[in-house]
N, C-alpha and C. Protein backbone atom coordinates (compact mmCIF):
# COMPACT_ATOMS: atom_id res chain seq x y z
N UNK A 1 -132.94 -89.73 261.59
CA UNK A 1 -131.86 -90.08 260.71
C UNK A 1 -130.61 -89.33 261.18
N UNK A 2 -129.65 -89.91 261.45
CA UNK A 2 -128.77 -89.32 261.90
C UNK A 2 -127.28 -89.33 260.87
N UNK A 3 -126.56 -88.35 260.51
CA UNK A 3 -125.83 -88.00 259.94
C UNK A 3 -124.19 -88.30 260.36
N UNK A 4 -123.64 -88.59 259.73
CA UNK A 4 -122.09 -89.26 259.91
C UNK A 4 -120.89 -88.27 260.06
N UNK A 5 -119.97 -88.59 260.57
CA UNK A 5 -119.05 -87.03 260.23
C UNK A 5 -118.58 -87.14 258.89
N UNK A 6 -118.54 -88.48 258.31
CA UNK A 6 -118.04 -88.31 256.41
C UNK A 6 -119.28 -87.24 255.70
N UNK A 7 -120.11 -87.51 255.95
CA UNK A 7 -121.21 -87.15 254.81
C UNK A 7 -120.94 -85.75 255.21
N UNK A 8 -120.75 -84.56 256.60
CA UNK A 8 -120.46 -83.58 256.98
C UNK A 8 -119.43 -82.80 256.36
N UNK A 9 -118.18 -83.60 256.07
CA UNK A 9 -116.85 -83.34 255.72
C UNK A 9 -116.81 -82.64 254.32
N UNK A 10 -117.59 -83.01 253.36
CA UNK A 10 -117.30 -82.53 251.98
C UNK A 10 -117.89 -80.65 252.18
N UNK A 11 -119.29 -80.97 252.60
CA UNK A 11 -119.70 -79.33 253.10
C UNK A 11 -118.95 -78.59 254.18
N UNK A 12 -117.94 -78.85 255.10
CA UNK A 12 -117.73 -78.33 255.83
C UNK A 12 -116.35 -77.75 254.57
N UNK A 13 -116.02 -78.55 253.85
CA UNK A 13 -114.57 -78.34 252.95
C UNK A 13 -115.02 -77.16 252.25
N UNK A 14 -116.10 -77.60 251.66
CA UNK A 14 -116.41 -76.66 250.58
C UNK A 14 -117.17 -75.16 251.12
N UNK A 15 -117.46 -74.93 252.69
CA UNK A 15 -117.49 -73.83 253.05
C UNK A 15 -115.91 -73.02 253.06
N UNK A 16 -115.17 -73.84 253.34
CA UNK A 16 -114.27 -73.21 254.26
C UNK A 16 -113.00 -72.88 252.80
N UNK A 17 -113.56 -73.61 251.48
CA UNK A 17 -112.81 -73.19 250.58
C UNK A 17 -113.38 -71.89 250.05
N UNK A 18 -114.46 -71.73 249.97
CA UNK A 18 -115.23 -70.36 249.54
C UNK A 18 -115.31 -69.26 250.37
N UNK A 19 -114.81 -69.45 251.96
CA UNK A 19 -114.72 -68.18 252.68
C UNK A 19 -113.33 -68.00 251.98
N UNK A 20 -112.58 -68.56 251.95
CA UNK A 20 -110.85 -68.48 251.63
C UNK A 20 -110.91 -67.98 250.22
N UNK A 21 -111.19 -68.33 249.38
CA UNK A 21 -111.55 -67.51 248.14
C UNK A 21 -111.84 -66.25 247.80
N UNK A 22 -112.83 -65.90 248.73
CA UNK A 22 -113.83 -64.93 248.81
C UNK A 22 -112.76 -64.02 249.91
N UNK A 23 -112.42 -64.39 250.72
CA UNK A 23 -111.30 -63.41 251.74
C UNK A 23 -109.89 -62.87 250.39
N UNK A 24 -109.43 -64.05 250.19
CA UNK A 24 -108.60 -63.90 249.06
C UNK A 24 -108.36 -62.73 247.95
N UNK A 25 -109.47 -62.76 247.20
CA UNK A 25 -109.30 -62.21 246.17
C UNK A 25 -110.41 -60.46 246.87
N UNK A 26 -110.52 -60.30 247.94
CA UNK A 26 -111.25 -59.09 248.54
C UNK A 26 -109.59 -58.45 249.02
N UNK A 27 -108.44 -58.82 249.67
CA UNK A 27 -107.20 -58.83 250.01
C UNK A 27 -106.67 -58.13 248.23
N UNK A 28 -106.47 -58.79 247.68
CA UNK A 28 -105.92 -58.20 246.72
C UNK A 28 -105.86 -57.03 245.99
N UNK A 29 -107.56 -56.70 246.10
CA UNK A 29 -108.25 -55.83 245.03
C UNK A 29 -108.57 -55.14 246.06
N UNK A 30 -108.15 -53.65 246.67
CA UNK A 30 -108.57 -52.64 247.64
C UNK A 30 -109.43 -51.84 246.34
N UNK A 31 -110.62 -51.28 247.32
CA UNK A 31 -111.27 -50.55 246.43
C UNK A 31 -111.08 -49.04 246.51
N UNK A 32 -110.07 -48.96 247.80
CA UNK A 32 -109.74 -47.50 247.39
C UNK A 32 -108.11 -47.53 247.27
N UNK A 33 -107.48 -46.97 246.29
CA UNK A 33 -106.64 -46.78 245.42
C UNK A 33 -105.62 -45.68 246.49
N UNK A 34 -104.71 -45.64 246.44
CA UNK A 34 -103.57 -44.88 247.39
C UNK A 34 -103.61 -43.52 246.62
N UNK A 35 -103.57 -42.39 247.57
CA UNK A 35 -103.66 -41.45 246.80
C UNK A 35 -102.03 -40.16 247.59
N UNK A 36 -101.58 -39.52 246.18
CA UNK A 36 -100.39 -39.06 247.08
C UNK A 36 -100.97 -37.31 248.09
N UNK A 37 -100.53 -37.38 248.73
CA UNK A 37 -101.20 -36.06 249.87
C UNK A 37 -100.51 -34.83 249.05
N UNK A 38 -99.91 -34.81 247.91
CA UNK A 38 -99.74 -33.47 247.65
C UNK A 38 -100.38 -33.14 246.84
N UNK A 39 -101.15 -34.37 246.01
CA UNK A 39 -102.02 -33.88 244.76
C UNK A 39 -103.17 -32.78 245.59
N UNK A 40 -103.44 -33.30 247.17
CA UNK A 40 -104.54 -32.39 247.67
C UNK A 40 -104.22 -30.91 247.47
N UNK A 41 -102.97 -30.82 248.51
CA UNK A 41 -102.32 -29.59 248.49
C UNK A 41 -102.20 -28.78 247.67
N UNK A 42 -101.56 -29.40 246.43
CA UNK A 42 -101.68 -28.82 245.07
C UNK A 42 -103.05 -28.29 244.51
N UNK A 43 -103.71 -29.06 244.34
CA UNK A 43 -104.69 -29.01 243.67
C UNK A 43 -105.79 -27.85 244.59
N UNK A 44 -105.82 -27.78 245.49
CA UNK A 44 -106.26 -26.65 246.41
C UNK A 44 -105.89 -25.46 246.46
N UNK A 45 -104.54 -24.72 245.26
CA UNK A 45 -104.37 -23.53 244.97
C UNK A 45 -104.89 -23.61 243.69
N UNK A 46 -105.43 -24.25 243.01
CA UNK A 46 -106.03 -23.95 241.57
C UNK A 46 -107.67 -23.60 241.40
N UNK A 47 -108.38 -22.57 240.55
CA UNK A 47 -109.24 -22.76 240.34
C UNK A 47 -110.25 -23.57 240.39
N UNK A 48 -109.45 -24.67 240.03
CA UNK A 48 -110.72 -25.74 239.95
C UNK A 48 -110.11 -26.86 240.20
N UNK A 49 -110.30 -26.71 242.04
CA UNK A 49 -109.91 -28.38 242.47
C UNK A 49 -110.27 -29.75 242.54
N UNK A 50 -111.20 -29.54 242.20
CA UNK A 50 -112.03 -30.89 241.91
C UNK A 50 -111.55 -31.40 240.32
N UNK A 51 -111.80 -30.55 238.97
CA UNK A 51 -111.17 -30.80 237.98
C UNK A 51 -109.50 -31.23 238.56
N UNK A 52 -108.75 -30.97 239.24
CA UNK A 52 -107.40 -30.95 239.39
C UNK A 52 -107.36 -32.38 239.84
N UNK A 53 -108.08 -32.43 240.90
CA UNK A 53 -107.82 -33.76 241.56
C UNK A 53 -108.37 -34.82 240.37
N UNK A 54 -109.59 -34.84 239.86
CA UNK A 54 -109.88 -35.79 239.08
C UNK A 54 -108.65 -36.27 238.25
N UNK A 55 -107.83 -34.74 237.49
CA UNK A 55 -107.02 -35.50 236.61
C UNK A 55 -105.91 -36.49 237.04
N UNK A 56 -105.28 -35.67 238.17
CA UNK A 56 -103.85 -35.75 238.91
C UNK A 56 -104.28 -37.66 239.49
N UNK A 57 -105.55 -37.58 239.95
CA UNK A 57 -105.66 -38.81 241.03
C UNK A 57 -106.08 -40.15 239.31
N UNK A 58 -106.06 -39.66 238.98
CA UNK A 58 -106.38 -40.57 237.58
C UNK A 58 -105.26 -41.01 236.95
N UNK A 59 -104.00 -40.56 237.04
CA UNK A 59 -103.18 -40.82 236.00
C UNK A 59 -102.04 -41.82 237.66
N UNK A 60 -101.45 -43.29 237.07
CA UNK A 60 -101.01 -43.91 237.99
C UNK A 60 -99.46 -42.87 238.51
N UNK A 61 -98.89 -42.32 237.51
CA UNK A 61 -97.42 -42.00 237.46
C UNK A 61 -97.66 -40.21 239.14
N UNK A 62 -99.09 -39.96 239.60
CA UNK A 62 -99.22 -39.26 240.50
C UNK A 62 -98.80 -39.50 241.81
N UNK A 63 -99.10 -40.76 241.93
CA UNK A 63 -98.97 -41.43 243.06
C UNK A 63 -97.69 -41.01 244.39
N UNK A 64 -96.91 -40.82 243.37
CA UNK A 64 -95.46 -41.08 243.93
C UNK A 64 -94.79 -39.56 243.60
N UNK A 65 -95.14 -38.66 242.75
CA UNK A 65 -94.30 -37.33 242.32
C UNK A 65 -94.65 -36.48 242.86
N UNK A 66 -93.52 -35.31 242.83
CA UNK A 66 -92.93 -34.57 243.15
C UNK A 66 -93.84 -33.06 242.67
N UNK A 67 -93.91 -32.25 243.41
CA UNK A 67 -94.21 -30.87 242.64
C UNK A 67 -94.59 -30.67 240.87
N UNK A 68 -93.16 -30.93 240.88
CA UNK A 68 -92.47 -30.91 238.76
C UNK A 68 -92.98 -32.11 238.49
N UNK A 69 -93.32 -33.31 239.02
CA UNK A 69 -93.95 -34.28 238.25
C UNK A 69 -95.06 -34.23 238.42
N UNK A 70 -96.18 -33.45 238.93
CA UNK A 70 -97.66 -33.42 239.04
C UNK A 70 -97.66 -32.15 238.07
N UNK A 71 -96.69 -31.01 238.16
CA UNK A 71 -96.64 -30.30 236.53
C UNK A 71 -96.79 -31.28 235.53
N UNK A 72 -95.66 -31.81 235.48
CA UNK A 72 -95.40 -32.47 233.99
C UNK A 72 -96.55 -33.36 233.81
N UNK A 73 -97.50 -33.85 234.36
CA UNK A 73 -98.50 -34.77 234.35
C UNK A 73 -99.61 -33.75 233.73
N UNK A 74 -99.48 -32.87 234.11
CA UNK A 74 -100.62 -31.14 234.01
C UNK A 74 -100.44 -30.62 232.45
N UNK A 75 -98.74 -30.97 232.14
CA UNK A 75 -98.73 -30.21 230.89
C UNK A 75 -99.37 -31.45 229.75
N UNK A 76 -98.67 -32.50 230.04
CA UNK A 76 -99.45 -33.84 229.08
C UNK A 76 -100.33 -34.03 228.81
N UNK A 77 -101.49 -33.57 229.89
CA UNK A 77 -102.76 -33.53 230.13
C UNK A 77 -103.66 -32.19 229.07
N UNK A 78 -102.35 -31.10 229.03
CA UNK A 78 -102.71 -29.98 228.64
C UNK A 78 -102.55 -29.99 226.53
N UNK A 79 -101.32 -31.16 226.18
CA UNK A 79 -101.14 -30.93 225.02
C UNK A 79 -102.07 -32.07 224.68
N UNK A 80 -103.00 -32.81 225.25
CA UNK A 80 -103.96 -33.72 224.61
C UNK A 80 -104.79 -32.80 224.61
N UNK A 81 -105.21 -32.36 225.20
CA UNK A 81 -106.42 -31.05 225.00
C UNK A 81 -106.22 -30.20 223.81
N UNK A 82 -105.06 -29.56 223.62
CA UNK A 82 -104.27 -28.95 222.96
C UNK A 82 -104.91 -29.41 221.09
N UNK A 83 -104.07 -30.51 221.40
CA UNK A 83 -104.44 -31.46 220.34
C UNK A 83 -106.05 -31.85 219.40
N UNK A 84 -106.64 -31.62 220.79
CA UNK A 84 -108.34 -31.83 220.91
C UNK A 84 -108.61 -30.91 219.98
N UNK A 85 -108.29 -29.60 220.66
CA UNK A 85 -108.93 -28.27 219.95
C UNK A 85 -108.55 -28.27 218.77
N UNK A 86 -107.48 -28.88 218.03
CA UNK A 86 -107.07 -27.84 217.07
C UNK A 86 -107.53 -29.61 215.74
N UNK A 87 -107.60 -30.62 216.35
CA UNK A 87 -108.86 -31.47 215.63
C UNK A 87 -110.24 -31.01 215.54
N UNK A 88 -110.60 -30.56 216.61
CA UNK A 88 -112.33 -29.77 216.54
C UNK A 88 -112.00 -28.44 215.40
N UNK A 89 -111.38 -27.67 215.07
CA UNK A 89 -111.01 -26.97 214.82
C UNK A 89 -111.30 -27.26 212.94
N UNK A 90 -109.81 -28.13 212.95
CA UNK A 90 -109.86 -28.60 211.74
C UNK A 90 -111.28 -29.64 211.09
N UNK A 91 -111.90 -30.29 211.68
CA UNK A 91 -113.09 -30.75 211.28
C UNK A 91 -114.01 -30.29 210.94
N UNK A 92 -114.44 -28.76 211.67
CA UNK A 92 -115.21 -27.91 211.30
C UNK A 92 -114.80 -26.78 210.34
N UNK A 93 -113.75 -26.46 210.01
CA UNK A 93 -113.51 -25.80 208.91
C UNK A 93 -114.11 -26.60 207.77
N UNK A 94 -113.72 -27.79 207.53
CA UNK A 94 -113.92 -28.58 206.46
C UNK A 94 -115.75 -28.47 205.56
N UNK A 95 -116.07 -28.03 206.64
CA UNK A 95 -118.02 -27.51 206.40
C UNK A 95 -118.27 -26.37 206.82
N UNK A 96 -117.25 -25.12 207.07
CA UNK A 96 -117.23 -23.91 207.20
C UNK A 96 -117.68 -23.05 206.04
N UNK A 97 -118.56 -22.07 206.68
CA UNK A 97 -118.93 -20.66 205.16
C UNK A 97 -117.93 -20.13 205.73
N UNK A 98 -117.45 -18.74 204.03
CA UNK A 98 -116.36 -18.52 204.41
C UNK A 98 -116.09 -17.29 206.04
N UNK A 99 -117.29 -17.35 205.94
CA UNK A 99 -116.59 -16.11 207.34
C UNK A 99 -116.49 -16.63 208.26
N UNK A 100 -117.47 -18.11 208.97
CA UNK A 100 -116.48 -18.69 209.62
C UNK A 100 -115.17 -19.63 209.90
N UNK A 101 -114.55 -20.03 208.17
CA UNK A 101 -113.27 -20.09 207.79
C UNK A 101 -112.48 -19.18 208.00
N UNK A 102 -112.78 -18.19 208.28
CA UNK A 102 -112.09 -16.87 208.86
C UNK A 102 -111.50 -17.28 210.45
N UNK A 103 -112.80 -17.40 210.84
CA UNK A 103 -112.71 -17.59 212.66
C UNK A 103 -111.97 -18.50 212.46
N UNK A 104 -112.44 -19.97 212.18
CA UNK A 104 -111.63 -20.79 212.24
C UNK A 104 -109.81 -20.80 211.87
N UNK A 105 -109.75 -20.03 210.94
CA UNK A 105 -108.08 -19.82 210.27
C UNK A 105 -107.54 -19.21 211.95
N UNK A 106 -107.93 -18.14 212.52
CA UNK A 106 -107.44 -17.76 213.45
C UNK A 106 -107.73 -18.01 214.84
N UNK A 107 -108.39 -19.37 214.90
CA UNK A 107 -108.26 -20.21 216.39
C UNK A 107 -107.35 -20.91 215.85
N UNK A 108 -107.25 -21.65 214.95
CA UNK A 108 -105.95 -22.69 214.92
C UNK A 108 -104.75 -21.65 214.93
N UNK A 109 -104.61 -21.05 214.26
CA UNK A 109 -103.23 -19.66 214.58
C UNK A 109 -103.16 -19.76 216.20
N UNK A 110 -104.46 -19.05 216.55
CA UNK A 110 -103.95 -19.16 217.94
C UNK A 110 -103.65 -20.57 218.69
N UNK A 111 -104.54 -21.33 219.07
CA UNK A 111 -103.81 -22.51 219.09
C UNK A 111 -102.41 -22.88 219.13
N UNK A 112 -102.22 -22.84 217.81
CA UNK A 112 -100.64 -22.96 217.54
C UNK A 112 -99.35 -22.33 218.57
N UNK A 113 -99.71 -21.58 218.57
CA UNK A 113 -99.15 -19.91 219.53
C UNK A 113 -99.85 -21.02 220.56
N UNK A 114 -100.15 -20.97 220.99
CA UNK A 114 -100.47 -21.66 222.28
C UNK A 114 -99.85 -22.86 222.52
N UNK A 115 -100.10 -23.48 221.92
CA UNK A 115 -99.11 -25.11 221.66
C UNK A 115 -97.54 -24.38 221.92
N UNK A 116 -97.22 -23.68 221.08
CA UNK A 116 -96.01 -23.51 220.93
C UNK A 116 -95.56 -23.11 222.44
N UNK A 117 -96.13 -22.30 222.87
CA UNK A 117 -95.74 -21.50 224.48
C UNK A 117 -95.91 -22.60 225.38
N UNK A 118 -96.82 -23.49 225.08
CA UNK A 118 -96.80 -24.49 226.23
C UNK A 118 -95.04 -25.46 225.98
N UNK A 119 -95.13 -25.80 225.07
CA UNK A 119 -93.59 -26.39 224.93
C UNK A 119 -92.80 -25.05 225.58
N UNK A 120 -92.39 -24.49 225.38
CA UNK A 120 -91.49 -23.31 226.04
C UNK A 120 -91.81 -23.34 227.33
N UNK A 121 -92.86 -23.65 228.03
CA UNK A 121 -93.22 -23.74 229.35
C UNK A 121 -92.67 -24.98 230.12
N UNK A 122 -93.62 -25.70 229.31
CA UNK A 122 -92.66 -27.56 229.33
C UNK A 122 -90.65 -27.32 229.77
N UNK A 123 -90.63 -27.25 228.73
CA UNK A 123 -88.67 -26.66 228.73
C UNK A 123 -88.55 -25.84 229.97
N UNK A 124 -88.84 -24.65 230.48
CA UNK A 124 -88.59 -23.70 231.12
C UNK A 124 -88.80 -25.24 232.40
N UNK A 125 -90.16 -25.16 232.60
CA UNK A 125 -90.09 -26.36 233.95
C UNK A 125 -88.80 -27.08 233.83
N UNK A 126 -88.15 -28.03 232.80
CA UNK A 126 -87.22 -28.85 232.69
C UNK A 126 -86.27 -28.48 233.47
N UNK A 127 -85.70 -27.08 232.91
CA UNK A 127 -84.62 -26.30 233.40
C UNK A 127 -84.81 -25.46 234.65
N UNK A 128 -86.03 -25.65 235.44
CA UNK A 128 -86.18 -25.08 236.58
C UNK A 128 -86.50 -23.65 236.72
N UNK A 129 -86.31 -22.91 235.28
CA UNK A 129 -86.55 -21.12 235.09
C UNK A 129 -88.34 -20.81 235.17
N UNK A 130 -88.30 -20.79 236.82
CA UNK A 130 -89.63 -20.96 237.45
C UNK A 130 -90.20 -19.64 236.64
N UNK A 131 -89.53 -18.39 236.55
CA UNK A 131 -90.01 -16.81 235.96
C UNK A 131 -90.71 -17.25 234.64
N UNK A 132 -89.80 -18.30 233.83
CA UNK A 132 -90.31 -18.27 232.01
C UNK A 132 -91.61 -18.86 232.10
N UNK A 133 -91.73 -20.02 233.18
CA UNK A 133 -92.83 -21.29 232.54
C UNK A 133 -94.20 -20.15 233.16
N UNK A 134 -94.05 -19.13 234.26
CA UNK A 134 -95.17 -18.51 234.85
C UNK A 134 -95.52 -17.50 233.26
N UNK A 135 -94.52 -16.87 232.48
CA UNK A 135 -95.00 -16.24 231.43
C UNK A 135 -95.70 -16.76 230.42
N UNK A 136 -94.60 -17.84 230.24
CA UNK A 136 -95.55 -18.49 228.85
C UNK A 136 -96.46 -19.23 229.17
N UNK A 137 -96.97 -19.26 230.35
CA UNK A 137 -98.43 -20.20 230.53
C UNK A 137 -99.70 -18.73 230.41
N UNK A 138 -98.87 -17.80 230.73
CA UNK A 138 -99.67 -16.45 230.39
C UNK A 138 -100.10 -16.35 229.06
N UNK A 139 -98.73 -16.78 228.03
CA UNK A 139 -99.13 -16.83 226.73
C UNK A 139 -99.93 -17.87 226.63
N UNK A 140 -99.59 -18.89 227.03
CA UNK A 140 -100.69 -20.59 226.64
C UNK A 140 -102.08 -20.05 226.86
N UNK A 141 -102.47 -19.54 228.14
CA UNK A 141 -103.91 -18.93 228.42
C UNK A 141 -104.33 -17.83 227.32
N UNK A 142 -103.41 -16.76 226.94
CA UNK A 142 -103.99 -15.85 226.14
C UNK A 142 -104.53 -16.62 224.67
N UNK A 143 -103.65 -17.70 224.04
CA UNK A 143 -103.91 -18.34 222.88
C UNK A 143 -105.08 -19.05 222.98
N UNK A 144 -105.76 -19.60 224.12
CA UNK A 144 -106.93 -20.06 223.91
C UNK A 144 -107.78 -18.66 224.27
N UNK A 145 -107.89 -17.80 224.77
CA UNK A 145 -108.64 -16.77 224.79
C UNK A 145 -109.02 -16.21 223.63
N UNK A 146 -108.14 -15.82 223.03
CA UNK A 146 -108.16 -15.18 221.48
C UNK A 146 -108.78 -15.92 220.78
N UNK A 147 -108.75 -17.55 220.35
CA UNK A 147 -110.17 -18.29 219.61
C UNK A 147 -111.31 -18.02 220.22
N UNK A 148 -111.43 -17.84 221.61
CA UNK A 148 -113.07 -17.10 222.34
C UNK A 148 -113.19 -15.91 222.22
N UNK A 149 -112.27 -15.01 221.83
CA UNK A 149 -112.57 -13.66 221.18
C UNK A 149 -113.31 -13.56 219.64
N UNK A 150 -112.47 -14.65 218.86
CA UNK A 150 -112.95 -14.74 217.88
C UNK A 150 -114.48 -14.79 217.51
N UNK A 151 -115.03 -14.77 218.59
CA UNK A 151 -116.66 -15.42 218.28
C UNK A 151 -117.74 -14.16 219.38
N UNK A 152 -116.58 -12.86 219.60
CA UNK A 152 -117.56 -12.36 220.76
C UNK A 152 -119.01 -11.71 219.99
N UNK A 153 -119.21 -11.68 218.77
CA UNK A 153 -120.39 -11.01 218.14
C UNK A 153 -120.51 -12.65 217.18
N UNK A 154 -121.53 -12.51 216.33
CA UNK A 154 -122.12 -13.12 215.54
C UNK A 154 -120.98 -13.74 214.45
N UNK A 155 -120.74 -15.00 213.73
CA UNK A 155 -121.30 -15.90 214.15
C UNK A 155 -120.90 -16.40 215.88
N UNK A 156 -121.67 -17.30 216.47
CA UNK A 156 -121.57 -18.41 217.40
C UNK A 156 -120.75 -19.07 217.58
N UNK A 157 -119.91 -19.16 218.65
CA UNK A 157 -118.79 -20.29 218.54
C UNK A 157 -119.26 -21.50 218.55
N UNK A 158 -118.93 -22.32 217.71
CA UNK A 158 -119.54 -23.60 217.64
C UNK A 158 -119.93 -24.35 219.02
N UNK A 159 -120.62 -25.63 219.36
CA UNK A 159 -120.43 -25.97 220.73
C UNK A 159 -119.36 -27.33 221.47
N UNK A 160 -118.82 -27.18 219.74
CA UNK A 160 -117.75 -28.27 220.07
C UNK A 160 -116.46 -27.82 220.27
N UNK A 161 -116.64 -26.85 219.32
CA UNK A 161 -115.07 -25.83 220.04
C UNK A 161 -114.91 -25.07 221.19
N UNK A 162 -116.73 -24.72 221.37
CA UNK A 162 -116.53 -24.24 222.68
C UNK A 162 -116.00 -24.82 224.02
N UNK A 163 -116.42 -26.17 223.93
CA UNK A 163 -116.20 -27.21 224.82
C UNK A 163 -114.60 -27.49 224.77
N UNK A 164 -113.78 -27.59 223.40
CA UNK A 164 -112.58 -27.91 223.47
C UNK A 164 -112.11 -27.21 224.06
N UNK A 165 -112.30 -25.75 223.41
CA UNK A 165 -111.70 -24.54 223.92
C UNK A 165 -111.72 -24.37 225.77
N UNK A 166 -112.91 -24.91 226.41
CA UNK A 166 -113.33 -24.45 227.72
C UNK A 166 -111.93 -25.53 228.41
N UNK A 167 -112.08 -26.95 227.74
CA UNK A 167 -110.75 -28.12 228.32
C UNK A 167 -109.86 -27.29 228.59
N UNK A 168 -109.48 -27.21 227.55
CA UNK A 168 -107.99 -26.40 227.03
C UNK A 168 -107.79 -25.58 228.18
N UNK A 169 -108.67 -24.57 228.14
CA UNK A 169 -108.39 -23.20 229.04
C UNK A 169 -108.32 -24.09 230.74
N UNK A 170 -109.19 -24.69 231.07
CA UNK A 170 -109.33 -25.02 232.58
C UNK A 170 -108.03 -26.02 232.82
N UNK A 171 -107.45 -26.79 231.94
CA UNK A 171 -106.52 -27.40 232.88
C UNK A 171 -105.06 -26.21 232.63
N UNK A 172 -104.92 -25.57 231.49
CA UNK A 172 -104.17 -24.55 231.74
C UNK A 172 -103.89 -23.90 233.06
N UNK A 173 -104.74 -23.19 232.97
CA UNK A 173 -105.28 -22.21 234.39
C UNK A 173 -104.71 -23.32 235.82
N UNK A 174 -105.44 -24.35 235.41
CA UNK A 174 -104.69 -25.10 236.92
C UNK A 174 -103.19 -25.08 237.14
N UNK A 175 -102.27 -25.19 235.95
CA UNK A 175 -100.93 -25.42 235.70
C UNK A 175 -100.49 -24.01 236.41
N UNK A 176 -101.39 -23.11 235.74
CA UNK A 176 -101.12 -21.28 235.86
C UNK A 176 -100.70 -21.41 237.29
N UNK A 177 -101.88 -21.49 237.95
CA UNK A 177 -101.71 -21.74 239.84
C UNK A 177 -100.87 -22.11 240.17
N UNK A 178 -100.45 -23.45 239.85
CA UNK A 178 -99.92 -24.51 240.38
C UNK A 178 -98.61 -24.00 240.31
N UNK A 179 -98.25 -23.94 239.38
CA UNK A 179 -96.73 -23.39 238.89
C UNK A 179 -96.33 -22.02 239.87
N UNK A 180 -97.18 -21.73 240.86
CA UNK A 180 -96.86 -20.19 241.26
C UNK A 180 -96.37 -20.89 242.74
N UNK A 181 -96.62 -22.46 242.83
CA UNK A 181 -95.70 -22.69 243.96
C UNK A 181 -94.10 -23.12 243.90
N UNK A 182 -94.03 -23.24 242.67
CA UNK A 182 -92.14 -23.95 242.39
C UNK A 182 -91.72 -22.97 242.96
């Protein structure tokens, strides 16, 4: 039985539309994502470069910035955390005995003090006063320290604050570094 070039023609179409498809939409969608060469750099004077890179290479606005804009990406990063803790914070007071309503009253204090120094840090970056933002990230780090003081004897720091608290502190600390190159 021998075969015609019509009866050929529809399969030869319909290969050659599905390589083109299939080339097509593989063209569009790269599976590796552009990454900017200073987040490496950067992120290789901090404690914890792997945490650094995860965040920095995650957020799209990295791609393309500058020193002060892989900060400012660091501090945003830092007042959602910020934020984190002092929700873990407040949730667990709410079913607190009173002595650890105690602890708790003075992690959110600190906190606060911490929040607050990170804005002053924020600002100081704005204005370029490389000396202020290296202090008050000193303060930002001490304010989450002091809620982990709070707990060095009996009771237990919870393990949800511990965890907030640990966020908090590690992308700090990266900023700490980082900031010692402006």
């Amino acid at each position: 039985m021998a075969f015609s070039c019509s009866s050929k023609l529809p399969v030869f179409l319909f290969v050659v539309c599905y390589v083109f498809i299939a080339t097509s939409s593989a063209l569009r969608s790269p599976s590796v994502k552009p990454s900017n060469p200073l987040i490496q750099t950067v992120c290789s004077e901090s404690q914890n470069p792997t945490l650094c890179n995860n965040i920095l290479n995650s957020d799209p606005q990295s791609a393309h910035a500058d020193l002060k804009g892989l900060i400012q990406i660091l501090f945003d990063k830092t007042y959602s955390r910020g934020n984190r803790a002092l929700t873990v914070i407040a949730s667990l007071y709410k079913n607190a005995n009173n002595e650890n309503k105690e602890h708790l009253q003075s992690c959110a204090m600190s906190y606060k003090s911490a929040m607050e120094n990170l804005n002053k840090a924020n600002a100081a970056l704005k204005s370029s006063n490389n000396k202020e933002i290296y202090s008050d990230l000193i303060s930002v780090i001490d304010g989450a320290e002091s809620c982990d003081d709070e707990y060095d004897g009996p009771p237990v720091i919870p393990p949800k604050l511990e965890e907030a608290n640990k966020n908090f502190e590690d992308i700090a600390y990266i900023i700490f570094n980082i900031s010692k190159l402006l």
